[in-house]
C-alpha atoms as a PDB file:
ATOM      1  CA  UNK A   1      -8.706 -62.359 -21.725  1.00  0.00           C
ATOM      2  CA  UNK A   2     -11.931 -64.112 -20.969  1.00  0.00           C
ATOM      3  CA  UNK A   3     -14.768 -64.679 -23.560  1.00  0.00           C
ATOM      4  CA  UNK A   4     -17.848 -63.341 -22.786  1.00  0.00           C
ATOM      5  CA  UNK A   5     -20.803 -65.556 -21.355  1.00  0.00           C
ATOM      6  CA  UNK A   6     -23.563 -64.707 -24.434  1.00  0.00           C
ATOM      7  CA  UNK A   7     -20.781 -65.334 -26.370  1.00  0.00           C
ATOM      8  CA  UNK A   8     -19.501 -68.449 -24.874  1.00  0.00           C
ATOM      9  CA  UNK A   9     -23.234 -69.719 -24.716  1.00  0.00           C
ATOM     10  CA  UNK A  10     -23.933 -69.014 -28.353  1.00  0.00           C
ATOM     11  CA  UNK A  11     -21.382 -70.963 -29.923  1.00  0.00           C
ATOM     12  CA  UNK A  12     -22.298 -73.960 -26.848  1.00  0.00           C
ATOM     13  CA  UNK A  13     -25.952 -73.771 -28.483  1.00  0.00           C
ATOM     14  CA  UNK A  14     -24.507 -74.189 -31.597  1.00  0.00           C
ATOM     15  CA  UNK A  15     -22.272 -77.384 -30.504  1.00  0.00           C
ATOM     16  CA  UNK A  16     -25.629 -79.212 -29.080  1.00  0.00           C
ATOM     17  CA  UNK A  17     -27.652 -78.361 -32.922  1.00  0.00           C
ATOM     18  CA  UNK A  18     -24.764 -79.767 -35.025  1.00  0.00           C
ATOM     19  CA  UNK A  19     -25.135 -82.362 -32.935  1.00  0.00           C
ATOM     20  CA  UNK A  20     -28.970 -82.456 -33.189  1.00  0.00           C
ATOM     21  CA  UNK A  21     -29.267 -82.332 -29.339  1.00  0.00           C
ATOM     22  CA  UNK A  22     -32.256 -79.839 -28.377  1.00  0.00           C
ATOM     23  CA  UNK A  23     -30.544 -76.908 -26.009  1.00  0.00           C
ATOM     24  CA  UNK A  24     -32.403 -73.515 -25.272  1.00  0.00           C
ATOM     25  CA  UNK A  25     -31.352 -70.894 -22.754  1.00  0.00           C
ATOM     26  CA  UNK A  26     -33.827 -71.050 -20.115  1.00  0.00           C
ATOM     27  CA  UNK A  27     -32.470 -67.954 -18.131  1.00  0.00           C
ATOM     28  CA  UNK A  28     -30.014 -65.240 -19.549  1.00  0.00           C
ATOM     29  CA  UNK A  29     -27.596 -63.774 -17.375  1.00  0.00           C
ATOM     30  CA  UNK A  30     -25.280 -60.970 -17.638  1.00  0.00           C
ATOM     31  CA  UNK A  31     -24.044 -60.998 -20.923  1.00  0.00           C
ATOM     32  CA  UNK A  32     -20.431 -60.207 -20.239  1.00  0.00           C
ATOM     33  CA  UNK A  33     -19.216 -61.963 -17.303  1.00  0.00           C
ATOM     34  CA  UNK A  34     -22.780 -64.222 -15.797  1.00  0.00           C
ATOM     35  CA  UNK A  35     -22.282 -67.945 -14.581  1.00  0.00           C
ATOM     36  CA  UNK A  36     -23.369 -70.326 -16.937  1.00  0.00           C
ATOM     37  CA  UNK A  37     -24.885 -74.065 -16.059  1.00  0.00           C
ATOM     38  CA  UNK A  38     -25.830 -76.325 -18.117  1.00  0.00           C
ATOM     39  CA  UNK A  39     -28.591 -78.535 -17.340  1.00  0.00           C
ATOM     40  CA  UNK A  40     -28.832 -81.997 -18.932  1.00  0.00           C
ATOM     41  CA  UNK A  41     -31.828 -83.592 -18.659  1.00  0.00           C
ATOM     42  CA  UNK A  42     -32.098 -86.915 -19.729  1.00  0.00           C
ATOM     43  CA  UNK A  43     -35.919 -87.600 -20.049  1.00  0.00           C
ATOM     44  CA  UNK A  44     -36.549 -89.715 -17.531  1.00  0.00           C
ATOM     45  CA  UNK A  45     -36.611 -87.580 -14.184  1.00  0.00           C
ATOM     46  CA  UNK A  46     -33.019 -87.638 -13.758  1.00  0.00           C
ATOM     47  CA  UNK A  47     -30.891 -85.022 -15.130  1.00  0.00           C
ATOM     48  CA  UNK A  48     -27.160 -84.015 -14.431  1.00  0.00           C
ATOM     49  CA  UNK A  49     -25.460 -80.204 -13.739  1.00  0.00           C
ATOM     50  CA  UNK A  50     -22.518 -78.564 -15.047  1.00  0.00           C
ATOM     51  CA  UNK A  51     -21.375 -75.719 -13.208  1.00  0.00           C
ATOM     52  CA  UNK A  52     -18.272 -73.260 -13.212  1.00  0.00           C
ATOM     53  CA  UNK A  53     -14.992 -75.167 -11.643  1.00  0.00           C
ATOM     54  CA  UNK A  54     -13.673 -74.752  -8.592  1.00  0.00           C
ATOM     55  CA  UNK A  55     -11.271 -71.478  -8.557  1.00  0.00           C
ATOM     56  CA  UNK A  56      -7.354 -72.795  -9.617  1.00  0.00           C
ATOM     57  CA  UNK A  57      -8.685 -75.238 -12.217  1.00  0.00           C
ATOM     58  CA  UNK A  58      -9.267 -72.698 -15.175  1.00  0.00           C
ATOM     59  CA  UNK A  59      -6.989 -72.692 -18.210  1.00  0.00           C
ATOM     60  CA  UNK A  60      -4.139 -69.784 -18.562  1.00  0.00           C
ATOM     61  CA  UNK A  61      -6.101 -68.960 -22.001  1.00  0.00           C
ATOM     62  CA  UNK A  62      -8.712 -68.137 -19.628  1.00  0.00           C
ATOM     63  CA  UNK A  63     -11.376 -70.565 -21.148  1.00  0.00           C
ATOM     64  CA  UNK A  64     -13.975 -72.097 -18.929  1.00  0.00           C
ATOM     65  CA  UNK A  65     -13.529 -74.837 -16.966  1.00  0.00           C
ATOM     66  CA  UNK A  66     -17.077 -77.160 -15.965  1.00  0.00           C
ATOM     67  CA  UNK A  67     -17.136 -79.875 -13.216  1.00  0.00           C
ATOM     68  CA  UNK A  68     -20.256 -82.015 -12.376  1.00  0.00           C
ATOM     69  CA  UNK A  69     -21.972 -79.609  -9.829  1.00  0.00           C
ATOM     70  CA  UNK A  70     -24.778 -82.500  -9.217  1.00  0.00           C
ATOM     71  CA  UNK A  71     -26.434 -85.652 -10.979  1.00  0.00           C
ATOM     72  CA  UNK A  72     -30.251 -86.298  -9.307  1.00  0.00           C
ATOM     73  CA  UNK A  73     -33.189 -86.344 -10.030  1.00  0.00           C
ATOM     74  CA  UNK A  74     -34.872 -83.186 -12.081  1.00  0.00           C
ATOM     75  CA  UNK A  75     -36.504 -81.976  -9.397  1.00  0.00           C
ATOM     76  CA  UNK A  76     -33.572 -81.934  -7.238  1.00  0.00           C
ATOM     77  CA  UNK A  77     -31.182 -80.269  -9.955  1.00  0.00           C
ATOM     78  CA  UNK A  78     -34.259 -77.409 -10.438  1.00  0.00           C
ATOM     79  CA  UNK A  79     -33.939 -76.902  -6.179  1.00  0.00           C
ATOM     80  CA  UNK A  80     -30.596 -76.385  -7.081  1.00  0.00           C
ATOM     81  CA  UNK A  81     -30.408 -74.232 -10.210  1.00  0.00           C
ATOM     82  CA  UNK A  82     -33.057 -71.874  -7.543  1.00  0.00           C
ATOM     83  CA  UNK A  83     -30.517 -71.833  -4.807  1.00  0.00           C
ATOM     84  CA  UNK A  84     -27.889 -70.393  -7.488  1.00  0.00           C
ATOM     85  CA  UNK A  85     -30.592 -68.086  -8.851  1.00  0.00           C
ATOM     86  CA  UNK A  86     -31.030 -67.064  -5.476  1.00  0.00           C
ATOM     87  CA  UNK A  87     -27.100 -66.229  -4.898  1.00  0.00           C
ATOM     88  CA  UNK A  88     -26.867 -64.909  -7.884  1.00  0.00           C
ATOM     89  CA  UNK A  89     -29.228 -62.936 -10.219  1.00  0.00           C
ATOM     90  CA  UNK A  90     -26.732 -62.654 -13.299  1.00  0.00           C
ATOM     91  CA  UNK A  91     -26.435 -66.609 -14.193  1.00  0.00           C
ATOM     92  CA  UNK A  92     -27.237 -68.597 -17.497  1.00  0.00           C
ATOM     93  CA  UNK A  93     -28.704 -71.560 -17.632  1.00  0.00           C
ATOM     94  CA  UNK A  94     -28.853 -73.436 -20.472  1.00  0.00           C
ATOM     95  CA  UNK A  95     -30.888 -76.728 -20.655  1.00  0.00           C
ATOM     96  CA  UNK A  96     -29.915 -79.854 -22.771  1.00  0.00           C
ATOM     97  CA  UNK A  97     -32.032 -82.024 -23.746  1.00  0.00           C
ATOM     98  CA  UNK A  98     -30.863 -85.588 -24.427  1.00  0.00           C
ATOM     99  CA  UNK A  99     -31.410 -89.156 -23.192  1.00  0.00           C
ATOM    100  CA  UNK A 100     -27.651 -90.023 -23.662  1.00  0.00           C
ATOM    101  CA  UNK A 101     -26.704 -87.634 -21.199  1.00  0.00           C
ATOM    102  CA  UNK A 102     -24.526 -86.325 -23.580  1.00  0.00           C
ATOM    103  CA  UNK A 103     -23.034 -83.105 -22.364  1.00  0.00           C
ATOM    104  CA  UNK A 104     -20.382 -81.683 -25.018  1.00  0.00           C
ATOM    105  CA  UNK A 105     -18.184 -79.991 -22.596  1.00  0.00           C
ATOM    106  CA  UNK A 106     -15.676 -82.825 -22.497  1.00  0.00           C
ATOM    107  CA  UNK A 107     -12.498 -79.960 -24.030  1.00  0.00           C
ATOM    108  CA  UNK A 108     -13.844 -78.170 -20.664  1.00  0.00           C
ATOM    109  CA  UNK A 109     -14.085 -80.385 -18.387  1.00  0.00           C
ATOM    110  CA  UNK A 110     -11.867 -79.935 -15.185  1.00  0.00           C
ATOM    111  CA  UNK A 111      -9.437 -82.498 -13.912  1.00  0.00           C
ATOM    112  CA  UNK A 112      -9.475 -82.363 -10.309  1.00  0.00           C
END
């Protein structure tokens, strides 16, 4: 069975706050099955993107899996993030904010 986005994207926003990393959802998707990327941007015009893995690297529990869609500069990941938009109307993103780079999807991470 796989988890719902909004709820997938709730408990992520939670994750970053214990953590007391600023994260806001800067576009809502479809709550049930949208795309979710997470934006990390680390404050000084370079930022990093997390997107969905490739198709064959998701878990049999059917959890997410996240790979390193892109690391560039913020203006490059936003040309990006508009592409996807573009592709596809029903996608999350979610935007970190943190000069560490820190991501917290490291359980998600895919292993290519």
């Amino acid at each position: 069975m796989r988890l719902k986005s909004e709820l997938w994207v709730k408990a992520y926003l939670r994750t970053c706050a214990s953590a007391g990393v600023p994260a806001a959802v800067v576009r809502r998707g479809d709550d049930d099955a949208g795309v979710v990327f997470i934006k990390v941007a680390r404050l000084d015009g370079t930022a990093a993107l997390y997107g969905p893995a490739p198709a064959g690297l998701e878990r049999d529990s059917g959890e997410p899996r996240w790979s390193l869609a892109a690391a560039a500069s913020d203006a490059d990941i936003e040309a990006h993030l508009a592409r996807e938009k573009n592709l596809d109307s029903d996608i999350w993103i979610v935007e970190i904010e943190d000069r560490e780079g820190r991501h917290f999807l490291d359980a998600w991470l895919a292993s290519d």
